[in-house]
Protein backbone atom coordinates (compact mmCIF):
# COMPACT_ATOMS: atom_id res chain seq x y z
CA UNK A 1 0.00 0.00 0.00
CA UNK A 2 1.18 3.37 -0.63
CA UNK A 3 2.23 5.67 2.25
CA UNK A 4 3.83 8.50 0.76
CA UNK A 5 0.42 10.25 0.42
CA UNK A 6 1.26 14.25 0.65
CA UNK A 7 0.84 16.01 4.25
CA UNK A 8 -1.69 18.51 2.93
CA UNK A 9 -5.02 18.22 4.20
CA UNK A 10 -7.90 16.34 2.87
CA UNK A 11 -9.57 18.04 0.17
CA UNK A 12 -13.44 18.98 1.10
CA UNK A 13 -16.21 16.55 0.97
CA UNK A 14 -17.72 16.97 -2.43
CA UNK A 15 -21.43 14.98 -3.30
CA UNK A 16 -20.70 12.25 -5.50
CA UNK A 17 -22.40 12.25 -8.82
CA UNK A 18 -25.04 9.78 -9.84
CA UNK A 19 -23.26 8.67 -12.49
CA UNK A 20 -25.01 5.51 -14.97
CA UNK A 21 -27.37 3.21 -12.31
CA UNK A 22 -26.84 0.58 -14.95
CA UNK A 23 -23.21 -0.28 -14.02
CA UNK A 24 -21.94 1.03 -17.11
CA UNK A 25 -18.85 3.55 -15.59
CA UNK A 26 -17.64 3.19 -12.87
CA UNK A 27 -19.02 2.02 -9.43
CA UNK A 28 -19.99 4.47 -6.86
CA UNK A 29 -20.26 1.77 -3.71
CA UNK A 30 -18.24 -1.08 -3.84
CA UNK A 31 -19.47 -3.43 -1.12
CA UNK A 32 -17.13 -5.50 0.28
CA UNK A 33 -18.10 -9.38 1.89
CA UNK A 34 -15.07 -10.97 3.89
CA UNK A 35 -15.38 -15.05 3.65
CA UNK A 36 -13.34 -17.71 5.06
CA UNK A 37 -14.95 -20.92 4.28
CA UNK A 38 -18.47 -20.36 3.12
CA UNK A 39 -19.37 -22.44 0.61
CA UNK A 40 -22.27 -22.74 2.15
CA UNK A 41 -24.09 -19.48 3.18
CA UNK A 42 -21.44 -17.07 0.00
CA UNK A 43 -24.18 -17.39 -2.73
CA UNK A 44 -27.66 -16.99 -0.87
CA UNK A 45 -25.62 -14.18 0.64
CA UNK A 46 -24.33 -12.72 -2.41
CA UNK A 47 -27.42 -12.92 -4.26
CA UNK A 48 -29.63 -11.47 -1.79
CA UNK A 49 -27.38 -9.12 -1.52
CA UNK A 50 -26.89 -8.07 -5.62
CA UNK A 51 -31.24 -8.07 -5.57
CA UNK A 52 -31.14 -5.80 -2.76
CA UNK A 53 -29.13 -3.34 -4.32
CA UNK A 54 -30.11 -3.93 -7.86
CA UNK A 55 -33.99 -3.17 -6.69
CA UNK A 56 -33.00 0.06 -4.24
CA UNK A 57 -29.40 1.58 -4.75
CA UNK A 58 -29.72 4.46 -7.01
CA UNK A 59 -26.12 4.74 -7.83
CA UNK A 60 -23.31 2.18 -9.70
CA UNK A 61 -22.30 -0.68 -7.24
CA UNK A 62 -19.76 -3.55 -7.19
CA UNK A 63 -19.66 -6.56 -4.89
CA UNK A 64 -16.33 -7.81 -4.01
CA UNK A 65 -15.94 -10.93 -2.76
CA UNK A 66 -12.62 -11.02 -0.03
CA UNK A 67 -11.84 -14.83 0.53
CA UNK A 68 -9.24 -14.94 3.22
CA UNK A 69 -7.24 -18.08 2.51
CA UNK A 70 -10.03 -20.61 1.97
CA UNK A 71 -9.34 -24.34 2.21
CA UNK A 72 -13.31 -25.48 0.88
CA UNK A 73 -14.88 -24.73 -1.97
CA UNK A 74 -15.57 -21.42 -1.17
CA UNK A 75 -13.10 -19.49 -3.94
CA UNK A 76 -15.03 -21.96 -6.65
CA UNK A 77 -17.92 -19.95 -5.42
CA UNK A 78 -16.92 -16.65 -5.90
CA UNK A 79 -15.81 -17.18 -9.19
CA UNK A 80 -18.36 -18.75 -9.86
CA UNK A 81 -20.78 -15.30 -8.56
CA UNK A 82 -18.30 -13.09 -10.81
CA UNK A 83 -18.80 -15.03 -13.99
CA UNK A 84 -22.23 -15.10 -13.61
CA UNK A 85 -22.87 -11.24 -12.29
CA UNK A 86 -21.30 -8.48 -14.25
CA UNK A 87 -21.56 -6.49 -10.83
CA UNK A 88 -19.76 -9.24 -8.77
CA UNK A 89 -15.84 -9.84 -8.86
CA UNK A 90 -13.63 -11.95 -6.43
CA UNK A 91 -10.18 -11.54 -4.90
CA UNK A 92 -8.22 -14.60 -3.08
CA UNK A 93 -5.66 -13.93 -0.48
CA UNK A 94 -3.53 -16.35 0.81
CA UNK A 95 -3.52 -15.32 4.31
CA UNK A 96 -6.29 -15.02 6.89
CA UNK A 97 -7.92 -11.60 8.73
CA UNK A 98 -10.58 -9.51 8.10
CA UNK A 99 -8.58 -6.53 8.05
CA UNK A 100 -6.19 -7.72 5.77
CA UNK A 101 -8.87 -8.45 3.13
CA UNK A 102 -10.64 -5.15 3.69
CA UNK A 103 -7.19 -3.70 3.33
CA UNK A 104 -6.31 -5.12 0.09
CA UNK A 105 -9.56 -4.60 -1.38
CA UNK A 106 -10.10 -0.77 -0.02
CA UNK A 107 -6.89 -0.04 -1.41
CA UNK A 108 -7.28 -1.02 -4.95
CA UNK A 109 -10.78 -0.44 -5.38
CA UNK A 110 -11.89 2.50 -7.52
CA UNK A 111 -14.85 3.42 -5.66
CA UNK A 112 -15.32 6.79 -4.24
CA UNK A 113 -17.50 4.57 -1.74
CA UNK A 114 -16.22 1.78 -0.03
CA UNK A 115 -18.22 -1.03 2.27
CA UNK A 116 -18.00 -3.77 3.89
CA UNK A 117 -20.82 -6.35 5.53
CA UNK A 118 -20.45 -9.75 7.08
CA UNK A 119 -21.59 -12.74 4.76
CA UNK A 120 -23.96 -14.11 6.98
CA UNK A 121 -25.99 -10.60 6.48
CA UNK A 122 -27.27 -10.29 10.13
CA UNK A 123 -28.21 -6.53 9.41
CA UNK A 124 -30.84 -5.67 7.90
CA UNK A 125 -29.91 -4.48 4.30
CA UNK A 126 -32.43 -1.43 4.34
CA UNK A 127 -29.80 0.17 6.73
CA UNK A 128 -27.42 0.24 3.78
CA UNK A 129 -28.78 2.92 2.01
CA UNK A 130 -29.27 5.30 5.37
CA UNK A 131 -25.36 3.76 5.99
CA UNK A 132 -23.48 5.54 2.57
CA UNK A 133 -25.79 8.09 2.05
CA UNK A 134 -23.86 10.69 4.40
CA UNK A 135 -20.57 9.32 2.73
CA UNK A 136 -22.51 10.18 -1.36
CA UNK A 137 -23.59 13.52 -0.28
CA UNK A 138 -20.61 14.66 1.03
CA UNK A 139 -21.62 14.83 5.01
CA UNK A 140 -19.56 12.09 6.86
CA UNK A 141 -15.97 10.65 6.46
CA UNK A 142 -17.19 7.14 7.95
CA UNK A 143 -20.49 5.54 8.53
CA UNK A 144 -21.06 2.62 10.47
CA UNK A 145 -23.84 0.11 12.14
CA UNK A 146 -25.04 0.67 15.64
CA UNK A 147 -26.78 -2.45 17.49
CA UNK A 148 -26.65 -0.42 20.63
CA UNK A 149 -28.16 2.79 19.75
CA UNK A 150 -31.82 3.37 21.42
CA UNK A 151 -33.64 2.97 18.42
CA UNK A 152 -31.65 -0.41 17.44
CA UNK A 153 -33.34 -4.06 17.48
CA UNK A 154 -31.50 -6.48 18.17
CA UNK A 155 -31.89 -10.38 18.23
CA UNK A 156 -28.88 -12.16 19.99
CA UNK A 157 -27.69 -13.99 23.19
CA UNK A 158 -27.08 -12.07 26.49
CA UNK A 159 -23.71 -13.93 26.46
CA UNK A 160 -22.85 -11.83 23.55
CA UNK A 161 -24.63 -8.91 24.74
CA UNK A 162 -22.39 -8.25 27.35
CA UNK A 163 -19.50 -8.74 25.21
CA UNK A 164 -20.17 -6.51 23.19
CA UNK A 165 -21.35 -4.02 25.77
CA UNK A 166 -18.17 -4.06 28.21
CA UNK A 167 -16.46 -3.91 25.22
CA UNK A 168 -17.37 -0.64 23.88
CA UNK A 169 -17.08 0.34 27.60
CA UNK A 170 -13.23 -0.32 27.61
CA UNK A 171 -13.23 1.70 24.53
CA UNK A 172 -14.77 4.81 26.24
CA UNK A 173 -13.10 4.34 29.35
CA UNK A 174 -9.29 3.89 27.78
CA UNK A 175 -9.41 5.01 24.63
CA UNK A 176 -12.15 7.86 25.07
CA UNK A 177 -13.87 6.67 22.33
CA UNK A 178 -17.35 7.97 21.40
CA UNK A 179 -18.99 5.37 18.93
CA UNK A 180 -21.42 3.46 20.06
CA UNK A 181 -20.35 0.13 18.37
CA UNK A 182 -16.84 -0.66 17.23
CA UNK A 183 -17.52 -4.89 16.48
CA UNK A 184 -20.77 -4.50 14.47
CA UNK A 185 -19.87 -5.91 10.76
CA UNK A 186 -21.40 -3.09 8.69
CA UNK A 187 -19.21 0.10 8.02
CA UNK A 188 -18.57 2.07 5.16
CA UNK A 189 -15.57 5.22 4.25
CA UNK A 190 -15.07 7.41 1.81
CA UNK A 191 -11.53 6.11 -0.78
CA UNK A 192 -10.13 9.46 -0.42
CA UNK A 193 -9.73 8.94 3.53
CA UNK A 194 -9.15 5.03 3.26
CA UNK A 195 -5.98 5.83 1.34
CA UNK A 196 -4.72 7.68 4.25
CA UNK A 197 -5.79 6.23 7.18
CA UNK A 198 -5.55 2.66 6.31
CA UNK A 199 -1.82 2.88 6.36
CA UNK A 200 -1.90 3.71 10.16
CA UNK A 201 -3.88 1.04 10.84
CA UNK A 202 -1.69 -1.88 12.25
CA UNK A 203 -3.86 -4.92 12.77
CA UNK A 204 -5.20 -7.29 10.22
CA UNK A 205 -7.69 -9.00 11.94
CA UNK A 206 -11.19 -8.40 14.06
CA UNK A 207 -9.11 -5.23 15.57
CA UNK A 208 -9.01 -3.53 12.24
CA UNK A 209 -12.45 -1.31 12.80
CA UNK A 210 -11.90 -0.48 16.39
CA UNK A 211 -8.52 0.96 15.04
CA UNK A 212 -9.60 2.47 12.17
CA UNK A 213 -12.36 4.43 14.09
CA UNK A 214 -10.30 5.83 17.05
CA UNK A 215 -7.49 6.97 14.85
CA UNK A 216 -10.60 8.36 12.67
CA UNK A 217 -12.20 9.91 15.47
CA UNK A 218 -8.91 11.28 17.33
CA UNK A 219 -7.98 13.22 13.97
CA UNK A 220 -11.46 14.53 14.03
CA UNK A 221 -13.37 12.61 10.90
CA UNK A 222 -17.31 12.63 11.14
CA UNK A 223 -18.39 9.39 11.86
CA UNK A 224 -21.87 8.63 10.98
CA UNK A 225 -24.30 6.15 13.11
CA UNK A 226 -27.02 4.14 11.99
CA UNK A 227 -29.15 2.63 14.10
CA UNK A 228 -29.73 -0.99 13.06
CA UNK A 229 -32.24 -4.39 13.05
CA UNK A 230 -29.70 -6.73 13.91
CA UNK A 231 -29.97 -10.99 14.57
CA UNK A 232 -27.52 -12.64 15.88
CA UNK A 233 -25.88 -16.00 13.73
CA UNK A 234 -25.54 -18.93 16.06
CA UNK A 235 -23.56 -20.73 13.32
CA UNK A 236 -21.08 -18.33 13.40
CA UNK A 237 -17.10 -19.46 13.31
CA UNK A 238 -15.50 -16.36 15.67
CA UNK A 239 -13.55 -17.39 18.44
CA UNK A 240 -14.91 -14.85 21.50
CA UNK A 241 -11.87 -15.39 23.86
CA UNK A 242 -9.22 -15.19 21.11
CA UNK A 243 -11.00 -12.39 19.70
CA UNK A 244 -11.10 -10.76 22.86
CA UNK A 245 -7.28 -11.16 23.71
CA UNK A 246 -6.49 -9.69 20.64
CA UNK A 247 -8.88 -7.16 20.60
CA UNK A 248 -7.58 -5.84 24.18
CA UNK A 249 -3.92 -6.27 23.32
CA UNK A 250 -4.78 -3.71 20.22
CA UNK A 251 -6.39 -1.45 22.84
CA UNK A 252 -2.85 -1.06 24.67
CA UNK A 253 -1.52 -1.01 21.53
CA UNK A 254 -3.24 1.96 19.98
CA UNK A 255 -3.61 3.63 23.51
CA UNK A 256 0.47 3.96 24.09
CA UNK A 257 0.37 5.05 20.54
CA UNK A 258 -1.64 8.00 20.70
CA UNK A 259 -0.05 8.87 24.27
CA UNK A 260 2.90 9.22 23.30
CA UNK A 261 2.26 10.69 19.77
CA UNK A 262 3.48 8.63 17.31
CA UNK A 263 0.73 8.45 14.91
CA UNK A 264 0.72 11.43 12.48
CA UNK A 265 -3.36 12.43 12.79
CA UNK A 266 -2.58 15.66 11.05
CA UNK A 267 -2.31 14.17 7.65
CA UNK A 268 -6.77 13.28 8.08
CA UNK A 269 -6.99 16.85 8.80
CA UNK A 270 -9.84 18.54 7.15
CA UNK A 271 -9.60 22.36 5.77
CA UNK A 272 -11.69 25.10 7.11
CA UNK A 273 -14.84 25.17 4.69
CA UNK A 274 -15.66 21.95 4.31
CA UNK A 275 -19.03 22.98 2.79
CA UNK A 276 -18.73 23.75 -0.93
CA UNK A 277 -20.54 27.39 -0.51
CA UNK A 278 -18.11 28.20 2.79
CA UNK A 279 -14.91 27.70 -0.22
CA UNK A 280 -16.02 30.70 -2.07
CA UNK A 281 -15.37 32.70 0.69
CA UNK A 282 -12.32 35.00 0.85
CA UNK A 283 -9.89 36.12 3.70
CA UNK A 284 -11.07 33.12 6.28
CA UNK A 285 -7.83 31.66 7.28
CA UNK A 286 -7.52 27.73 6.82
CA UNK A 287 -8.27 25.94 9.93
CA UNK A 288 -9.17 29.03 11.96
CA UNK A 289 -12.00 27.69 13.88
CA UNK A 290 -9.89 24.72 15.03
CA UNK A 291 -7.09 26.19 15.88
CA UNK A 292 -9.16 29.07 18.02
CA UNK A 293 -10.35 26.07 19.57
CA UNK A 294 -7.04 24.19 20.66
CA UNK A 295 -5.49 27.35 21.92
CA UNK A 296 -8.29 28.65 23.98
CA UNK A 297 -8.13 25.15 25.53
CA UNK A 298 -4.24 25.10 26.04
CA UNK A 299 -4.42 29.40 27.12
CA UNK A 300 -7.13 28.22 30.10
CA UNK A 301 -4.40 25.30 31.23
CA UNK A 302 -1.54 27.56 30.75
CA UNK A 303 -3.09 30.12 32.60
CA UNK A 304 -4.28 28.11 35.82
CA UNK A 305 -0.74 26.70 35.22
CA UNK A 306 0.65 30.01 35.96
CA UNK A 307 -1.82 30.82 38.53
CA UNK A 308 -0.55 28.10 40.68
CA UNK A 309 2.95 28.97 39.83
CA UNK A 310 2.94 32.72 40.78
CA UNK A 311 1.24 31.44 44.02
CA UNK A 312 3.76 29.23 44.71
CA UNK A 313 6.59 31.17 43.89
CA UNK A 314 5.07 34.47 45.62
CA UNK A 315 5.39 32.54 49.04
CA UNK A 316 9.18 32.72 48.95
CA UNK A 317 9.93 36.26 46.58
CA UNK A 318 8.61 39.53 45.31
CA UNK A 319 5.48 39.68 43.23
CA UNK A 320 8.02 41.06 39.83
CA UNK A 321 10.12 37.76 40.76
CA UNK A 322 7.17 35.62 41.04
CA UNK A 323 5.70 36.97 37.90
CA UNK A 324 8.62 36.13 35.78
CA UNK A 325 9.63 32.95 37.16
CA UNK A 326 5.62 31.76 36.54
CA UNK A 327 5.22 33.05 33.02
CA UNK A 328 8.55 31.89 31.75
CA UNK A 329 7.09 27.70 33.09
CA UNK A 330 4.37 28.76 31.97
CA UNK A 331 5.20 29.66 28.29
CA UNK A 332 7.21 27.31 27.51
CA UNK A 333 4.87 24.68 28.12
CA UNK A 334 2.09 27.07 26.86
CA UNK A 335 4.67 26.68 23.57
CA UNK A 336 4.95 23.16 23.37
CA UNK A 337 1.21 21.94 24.04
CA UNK A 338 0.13 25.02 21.32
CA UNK A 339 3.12 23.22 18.34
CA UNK A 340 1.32 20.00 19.00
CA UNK A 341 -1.95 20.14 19.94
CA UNK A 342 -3.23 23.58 18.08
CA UNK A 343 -1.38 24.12 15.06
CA UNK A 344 -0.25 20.38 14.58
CA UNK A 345 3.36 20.24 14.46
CA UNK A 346 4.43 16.36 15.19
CA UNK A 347 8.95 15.81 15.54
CA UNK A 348 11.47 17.57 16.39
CA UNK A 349 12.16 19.72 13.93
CA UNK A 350 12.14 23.09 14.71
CA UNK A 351 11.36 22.30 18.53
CA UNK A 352 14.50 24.82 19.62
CA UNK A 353 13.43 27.66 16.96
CA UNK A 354 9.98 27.61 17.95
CA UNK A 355 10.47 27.71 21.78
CA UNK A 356 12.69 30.34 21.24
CA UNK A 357 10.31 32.27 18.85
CA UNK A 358 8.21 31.47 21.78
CA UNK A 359 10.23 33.54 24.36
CA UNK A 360 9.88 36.59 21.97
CA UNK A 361 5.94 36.06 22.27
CA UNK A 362 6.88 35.56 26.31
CA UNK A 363 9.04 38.86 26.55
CA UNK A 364 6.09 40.59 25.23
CA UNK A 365 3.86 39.03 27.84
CA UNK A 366 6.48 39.70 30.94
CA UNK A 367 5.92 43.15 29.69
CA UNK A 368 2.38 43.97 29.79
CA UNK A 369 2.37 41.83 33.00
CA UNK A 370 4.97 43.36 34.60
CA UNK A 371 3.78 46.78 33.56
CA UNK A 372 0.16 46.29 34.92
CA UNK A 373 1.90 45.45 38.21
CA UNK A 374 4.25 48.44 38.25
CA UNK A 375 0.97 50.37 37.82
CA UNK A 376 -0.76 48.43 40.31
CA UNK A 377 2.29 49.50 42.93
CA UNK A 378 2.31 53.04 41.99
CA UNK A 379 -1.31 53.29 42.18
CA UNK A 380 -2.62 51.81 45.65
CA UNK A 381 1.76 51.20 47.32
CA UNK A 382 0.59 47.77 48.65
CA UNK A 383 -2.23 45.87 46.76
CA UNK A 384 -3.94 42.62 48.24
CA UNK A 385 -2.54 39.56 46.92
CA UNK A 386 -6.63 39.32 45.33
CA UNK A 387 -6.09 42.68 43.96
CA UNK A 388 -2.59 41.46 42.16
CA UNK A 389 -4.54 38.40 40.75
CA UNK A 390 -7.24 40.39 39.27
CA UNK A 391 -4.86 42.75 37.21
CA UNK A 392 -2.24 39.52 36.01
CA UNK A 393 -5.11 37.88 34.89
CA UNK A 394 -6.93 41.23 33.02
CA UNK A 395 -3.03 41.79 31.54
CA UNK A 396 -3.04 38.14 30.87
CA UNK A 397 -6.46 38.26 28.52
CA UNK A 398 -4.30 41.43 26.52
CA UNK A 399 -1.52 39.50 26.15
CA UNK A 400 -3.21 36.26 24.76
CA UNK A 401 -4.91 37.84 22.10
CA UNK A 402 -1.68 39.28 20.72
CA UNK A 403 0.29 35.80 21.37
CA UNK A 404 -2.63 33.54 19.37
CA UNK A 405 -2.15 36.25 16.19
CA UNK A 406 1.90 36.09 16.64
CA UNK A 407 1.55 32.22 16.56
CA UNK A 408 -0.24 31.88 13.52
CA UNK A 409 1.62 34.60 11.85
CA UNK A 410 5.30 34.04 12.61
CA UNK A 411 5.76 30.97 14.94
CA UNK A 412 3.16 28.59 13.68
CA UNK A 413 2.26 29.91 10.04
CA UNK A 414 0.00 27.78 7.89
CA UNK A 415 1.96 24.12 6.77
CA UNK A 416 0.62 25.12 3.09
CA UNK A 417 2.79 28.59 2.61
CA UNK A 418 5.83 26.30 3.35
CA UNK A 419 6.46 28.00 7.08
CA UNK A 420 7.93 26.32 10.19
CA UNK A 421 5.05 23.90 10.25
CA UNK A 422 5.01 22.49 6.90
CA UNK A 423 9.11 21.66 7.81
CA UNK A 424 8.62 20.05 10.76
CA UNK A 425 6.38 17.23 9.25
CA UNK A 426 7.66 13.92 9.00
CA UNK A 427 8.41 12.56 5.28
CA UNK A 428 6.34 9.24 5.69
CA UNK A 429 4.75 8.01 8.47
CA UNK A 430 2.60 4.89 9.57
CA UNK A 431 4.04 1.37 8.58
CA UNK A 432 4.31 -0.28 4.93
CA UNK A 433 1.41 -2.48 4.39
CA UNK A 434 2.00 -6.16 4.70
CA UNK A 435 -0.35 -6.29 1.24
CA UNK A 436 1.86 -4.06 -0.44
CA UNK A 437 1.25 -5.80 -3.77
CA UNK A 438 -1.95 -7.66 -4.92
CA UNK A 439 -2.79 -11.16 -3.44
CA UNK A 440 -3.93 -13.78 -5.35
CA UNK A 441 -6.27 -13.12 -8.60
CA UNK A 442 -9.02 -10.67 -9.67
CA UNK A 443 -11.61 -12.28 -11.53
């Protein structure tokens, strides 16, 4: 798989065109069903499946057929389905996991759609439309299949009930995910995000959505729900405890990841003006609203930060000496958590140049701050220690204003003029794809 996509951001959303219903051009939705030995239940599926969408999609679909290293007669099948349905093709890998098939497939398919369902079809297929339909118009990065939303119904064992429940309850707790339902085999993305986020997505197996959405939803992709009637398979071949071992070693996995930074999320950034109309619009900085955001966030930490500091420190000297000492902590973390967290900047690369561009912004800070309490002392001699918080934190507003327009102008300028934060981005970044070339044959 290719991972030398550029470090600009996505473009916008745009709605996908109707195109020919007939399957003439090219697909809009290519659906992809993950098999490993099912001779058995592949056709019925298959079929019901093509009727389905033959009867109700109004756009160009494909069905893909992903057999993951077969031993029955299950690759006979598919070929047999793609000989017989112009709108049906197979692919044989030679190794097992889900992931790894929807891997493979995502990444050559040329949909602008791309799907995926389990064979044995335990969702109701009148969720698939209400499933791409953000993705078509333009809406939603991801879409996926919710058995635990309110308006859900759901047909299965209370064994795998609370699976599935404490599951997604690990994911909120550790991982601070959001979704509602990570395991549920219906989930859809947009081919313009696959290509870069499937790169940073390590596992191969039953882990592969549960990474893909909290890398998705920690770069800030919209992830679309859809409440679905759901019954459970009892004939179904997973293995709950391995499944589960793996699934919570990926947890730690992708939790120390994101802890400490090491996936680049700022290559599934979005641009300001997602919306079609909002791109006609002139003079609105690039990521604006975002980056407002992030530093209000990081200026109300910073400043309790300091807060505490000049507290601390005014216990032992002089308010001027208290002041300093506080604000120069306090900006240089106030430095570092803005380079990473609001304007994006992952390495090392200009780390030292931007801390000390940073100092600049803090010398103009000490400044006002210092000023207002030189005014203070002349005014009232010997002001309350209240009365000295009120004015620090009044100079304090003044002086974050001008340090967020100094940041985005000089320290942080937009990655796309070529500044200090288009530099400091890594040249490549996730790991090479274990599919790198095609498996097996397309028929």
């Amino acid at each position: 798989m290719r991972t030398d996509t550029p470090w600009s951001t996505l473009p916008a959303r745009d709605h996908l065109l109707a195109g020919a219903a007939d399957g003439a051009g090219p697909p809009v939705l290519d659906v992809v069903v993950p098999v490993y030995n099912e001779e058995k239940d592949l056709e019925p599926c298959v079929l019901r499946l093509h009727d389905h969408l033959a009867r109700t999609f109004p756009y160009a679909f494909r069905i893909t057929v992903a057999d993951n290293a077969s031993t029955d007669r299950t690759p006979q099948v598919a070929a047999r389905l793609a000989a017989a349905l112009p709108r049906v093709r197979s692919y044989r890998l030679e190794e097992k996991g889900r992931g790894r098939a929807l891997r493979t497939v995502w990444s050559h398919s040329d949909a602008p759609v791309l799907a995926y369902m389990d064979v044995d079809l335990s969702t109701d297929l009148n969720a698939l439309l209400p499933l791409v339909a953000p993705l078509i118009s333009g809406h939603s990065d991801l879409a996926i299949g919710s058995r635990l939303a309110r308006s859900s119904r759901v047909v299965r064992g209370s064994k795998r009930e609370f699976i599935s429940r404490a599951y997604n309850l690990i994911l909120r707790s550790s991982l601070a995910a959001r979704f509602s339902d990570a395991q549920c085999g219906f989930k859809a993305i947009r081919r313009e995000v696959a290509q870069r986020l499937l790169p940073m997505v390590e596992d191969t197996g039953w882990f592969f959505d549960t990474e893909m959405l909290v890398l998705a939803e920690r770069a800030g992709l919209r992830i679309h729900e859809v409440p679905v009637d759901w019954v459970d398979d009892p004939d179904s071949t997973v293995h709950i405890v391995r499944t589960a071992t793996d699934d919570l070693k990926g947890v730690w996995r992708v939790g120390r990841a994101l802890a400490v930074g090491a996936l680049p999320l700022d290559r599934l950034a979005r641009p300001f003006g997602d919306d079609p109309r909002d791109r006609a619009l002139s003079g609105v900085p690039r990521g604006l609203a975002r980056q407002l955001v992030g530093f209000c966030v990081v200026g109300a930490l910073s400043t309790l930060f300091y807060l505490a500091l000049y507290s601390l420190f005014r216990l032992g000297v002089g308010p001027q000496i208290a002041n300093g000492g506080a604000l120069l902590v306090s900006a240089v973390a106030n430095t570092a958590a803005n380079r990473r967290l609001t304007f994006g900047v992952r390495g090392r690369g200009g780390a030292v140049r931007h801390q000390a561009q940073g100092l600049v912004v803090f010398a103009i800070g000490l400044a006002l701050t210092s000023g207002s309490l030189a005014a203070l002392g002349a005014a009232s001699g010997s002001p309350s220690h209240g009365t000295e918080l009120a004015v620090l934190i009044a100079a304090n507003l003044a002086a974050t204003v001008l340090r967020f327009l100094l940041f985005r102008a000089w320290v942080f300028p937009d990655r796309a003029s070529g500044g200090p934060a288009a530099s400091a981005a890594p040249a490549s970044a996730g790991r090479a794809d274990d599919t790198h070339h095609e498996l097996g044959n397309v028929r």
